[in-house]
Protein backbone atom coordinates (compact mmCIF):
# COMPACT_ATOMS: atom_id res chain seq x y z
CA UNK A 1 -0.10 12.89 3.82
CA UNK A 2 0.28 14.33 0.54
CA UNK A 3 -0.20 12.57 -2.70
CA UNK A 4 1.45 12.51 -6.35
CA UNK A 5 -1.07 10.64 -8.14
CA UNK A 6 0.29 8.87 -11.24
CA UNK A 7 -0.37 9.52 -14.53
CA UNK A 8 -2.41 6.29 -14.65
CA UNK A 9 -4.61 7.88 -12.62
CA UNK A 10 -7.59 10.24 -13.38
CA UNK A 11 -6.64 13.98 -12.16
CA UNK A 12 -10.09 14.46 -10.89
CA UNK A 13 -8.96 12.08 -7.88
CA UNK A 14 -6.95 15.18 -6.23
CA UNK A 15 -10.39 16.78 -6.37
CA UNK A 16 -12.39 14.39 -5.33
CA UNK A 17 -10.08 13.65 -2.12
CA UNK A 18 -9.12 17.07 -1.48
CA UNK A 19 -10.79 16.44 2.33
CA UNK A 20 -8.45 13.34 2.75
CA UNK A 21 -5.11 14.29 1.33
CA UNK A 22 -5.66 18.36 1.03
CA UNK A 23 -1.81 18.97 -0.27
CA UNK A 24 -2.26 15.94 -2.75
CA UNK A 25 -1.00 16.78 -6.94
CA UNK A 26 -1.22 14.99 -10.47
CA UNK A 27 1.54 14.16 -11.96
CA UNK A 28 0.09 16.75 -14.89
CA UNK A 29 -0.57 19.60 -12.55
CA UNK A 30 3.27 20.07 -11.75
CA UNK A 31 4.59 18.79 -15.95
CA UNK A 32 5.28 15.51 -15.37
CA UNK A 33 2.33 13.81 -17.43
CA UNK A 34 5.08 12.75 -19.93
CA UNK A 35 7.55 12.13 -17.38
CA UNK A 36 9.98 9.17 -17.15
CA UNK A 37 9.55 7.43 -13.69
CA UNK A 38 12.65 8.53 -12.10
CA UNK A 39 11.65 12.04 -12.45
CA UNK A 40 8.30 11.41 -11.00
CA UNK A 41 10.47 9.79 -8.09
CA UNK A 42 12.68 12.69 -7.80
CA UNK A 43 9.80 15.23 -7.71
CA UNK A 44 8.34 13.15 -5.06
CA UNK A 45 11.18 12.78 -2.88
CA UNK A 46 12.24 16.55 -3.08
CA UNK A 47 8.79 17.76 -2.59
CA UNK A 48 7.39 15.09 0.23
CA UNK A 49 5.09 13.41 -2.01
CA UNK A 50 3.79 9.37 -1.65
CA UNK A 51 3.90 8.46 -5.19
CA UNK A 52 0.14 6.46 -5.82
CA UNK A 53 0.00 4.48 -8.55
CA UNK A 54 -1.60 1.09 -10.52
CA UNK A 55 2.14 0.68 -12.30
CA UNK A 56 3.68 -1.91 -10.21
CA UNK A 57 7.16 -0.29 -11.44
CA UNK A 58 7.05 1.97 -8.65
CA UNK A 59 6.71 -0.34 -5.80
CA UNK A 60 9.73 -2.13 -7.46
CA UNK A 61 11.72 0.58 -7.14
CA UNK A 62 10.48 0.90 -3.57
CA UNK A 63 11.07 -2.14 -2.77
CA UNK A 64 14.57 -1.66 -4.18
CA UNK A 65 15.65 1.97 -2.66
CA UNK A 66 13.40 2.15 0.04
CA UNK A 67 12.00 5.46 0.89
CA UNK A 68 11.56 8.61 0.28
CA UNK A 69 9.34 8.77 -1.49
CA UNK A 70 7.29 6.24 0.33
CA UNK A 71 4.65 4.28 -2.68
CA UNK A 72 1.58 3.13 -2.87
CA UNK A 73 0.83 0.79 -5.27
CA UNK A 74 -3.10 0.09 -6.60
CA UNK A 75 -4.03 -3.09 -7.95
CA UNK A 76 -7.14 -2.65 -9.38
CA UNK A 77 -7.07 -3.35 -13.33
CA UNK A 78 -9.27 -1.43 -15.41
CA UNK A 79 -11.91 0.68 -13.06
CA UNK A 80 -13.40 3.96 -13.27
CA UNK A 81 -12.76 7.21 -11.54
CA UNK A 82 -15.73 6.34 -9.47
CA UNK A 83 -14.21 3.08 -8.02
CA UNK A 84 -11.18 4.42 -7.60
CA UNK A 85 -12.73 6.64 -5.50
CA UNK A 86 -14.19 3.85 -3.37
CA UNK A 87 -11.24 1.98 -2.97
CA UNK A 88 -9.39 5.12 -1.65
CA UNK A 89 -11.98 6.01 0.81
CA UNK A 90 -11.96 2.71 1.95
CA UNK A 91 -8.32 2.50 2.38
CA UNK A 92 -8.22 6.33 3.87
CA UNK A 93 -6.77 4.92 7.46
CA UNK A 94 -4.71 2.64 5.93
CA UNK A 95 -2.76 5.51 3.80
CA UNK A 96 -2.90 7.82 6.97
CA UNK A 97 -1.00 4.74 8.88
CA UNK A 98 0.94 4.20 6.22
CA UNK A 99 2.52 7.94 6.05
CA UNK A 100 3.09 7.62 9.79
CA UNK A 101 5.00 4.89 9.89
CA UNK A 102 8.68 5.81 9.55
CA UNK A 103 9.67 2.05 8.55
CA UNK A 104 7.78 1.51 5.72
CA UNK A 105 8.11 2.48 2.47
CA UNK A 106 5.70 1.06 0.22
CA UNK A 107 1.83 -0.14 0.54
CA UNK A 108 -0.17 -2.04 -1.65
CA UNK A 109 -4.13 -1.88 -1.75
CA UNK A 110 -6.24 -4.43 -3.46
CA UNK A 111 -8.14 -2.85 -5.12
CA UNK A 112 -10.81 -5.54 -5.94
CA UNK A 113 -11.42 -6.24 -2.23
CA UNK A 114 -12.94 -2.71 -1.71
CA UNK A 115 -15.51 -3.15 -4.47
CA UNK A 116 -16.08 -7.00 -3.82
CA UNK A 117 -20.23 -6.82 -1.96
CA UNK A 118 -19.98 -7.89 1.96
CA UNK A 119 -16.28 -6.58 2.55
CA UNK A 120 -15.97 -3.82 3.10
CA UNK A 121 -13.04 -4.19 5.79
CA UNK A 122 -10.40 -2.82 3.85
CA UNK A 123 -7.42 -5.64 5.24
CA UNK A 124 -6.51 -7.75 2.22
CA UNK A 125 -5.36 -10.10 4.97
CA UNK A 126 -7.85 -12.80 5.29
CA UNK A 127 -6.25 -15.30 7.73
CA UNK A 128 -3.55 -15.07 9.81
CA UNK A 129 -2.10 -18.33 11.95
CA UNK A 130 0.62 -17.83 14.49
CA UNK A 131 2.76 -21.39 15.79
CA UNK A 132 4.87 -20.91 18.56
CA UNK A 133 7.02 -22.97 19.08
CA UNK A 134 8.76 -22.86 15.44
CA UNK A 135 8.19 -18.94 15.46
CA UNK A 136 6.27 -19.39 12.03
CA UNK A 137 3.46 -16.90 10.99
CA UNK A 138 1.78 -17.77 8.60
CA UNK A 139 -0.47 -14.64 6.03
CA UNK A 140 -3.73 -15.81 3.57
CA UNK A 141 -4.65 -12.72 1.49
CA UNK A 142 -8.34 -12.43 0.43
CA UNK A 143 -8.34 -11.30 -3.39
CA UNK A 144 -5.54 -14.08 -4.24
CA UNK A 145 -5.55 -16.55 -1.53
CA UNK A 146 -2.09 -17.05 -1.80
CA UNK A 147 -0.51 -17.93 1.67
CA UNK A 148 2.87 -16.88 2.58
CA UNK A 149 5.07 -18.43 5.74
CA UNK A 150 7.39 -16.36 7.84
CA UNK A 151 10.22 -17.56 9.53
CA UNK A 152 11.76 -17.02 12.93
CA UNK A 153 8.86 -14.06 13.70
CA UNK A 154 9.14 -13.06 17.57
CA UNK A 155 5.46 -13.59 19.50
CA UNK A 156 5.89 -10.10 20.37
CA UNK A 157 5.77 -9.50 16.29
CA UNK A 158 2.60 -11.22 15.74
CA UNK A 159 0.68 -9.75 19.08
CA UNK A 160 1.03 -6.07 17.72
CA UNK A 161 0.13 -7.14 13.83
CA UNK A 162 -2.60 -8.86 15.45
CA UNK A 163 -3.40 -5.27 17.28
CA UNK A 164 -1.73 -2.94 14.49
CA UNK A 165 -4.42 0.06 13.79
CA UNK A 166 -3.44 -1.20 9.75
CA UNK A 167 -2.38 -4.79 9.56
CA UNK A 168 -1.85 -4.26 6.27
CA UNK A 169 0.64 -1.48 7.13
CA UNK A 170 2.09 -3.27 9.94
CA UNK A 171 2.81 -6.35 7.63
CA UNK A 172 4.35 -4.49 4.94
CA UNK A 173 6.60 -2.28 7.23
CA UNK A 174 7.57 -4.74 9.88
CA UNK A 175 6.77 -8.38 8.74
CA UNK A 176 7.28 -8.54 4.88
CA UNK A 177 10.97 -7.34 4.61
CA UNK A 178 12.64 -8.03 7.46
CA UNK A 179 12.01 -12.35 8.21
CA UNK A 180 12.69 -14.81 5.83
CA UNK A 181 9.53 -16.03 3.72
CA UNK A 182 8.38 -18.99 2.02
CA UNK A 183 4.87 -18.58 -0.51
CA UNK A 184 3.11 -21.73 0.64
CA UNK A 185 0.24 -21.57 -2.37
């Protein structure tokens, strides 16, 4: 999968995860430091790029157009290079799922789970609960423990999230979009 990281994010990153992503670009290695967002877009979609980011204005616009360019969105805050690094090597499969899956079109990674001691999963899921009879599935993310209902999700729905290679993937590309939600806390 190849990369456009954001200007909000240090250059040395292509560098530094030249193994992962080999074809991945900064934003100031092809003139767009300066760049309004819907040029960075436009590169990315001519060029089959994933846009990465820690703006949240991207995955809007994601969520919005849908892809190409496909997004993925870092929330992390203020971090160095160097955790940066960590979270993206802990998230490598995820991002590899993420660019095969023809449905999806955005991803988000929290950040703040990869550098937390003692999880080093990588699923910012931490609880998922399944009823049914009222076809309700029910999401608890780690970092924010904010719960979120889905309505009317088929059994056969939750059994491959349950076995999705990337439930976070799975959840954003076949879950999150598509059923009606309601955020529960």
């Amino acid at each position: 999968m190849k990369l456009l990281f954001d200007q909000n994010l240090s250059w040395r990153l292509t560098a530094i995860l030249a193994k992962e992503f080999p074809e991945s670009v900064h934003v100031r290695e092809v003139d767009l430091t300066s760049a309004a967002d819907h040029l960075i877009w436009e590169y990315a979609r001519l060029h089959g790029f994933a846009i990465i980011s820690k703006d949240s204005d991207f995955s809007q616009k994601s969520f919005l157009l849908g892809a190409p360019p496909k997004v993925i969105w870092i929330r992390a805050g203020n971090c160095s290079t160097q955790q940066l690094e960590i979270i993206l090597k802990a998230h490598v499969e995820d991002i590899r799922q993420f660019g095969k899956d023809q449905d999806s079109s955005f991803l988000i990674i929290d950040g703040l789970l990869a550098l937390s001691p003692g999880k080093q999963e990588g699923s910012t899921i931490a609880n998922i609960n399944y009823d049914l009879v009222t076809k309700t599935l029910e999401i608890e993310f780690r970092s924010s423990g904010e719960i979120y209902r889905y309505f009317d999700v088929p059994a056969d729905i939750y059994e491959t999230l349950l076995n999705a290679p990337s439930r976070n993937v799975y959840l954003h590309s076949q879950i999150m979009k598509k059923f009606r939600l309601q955020k529960i806390l």
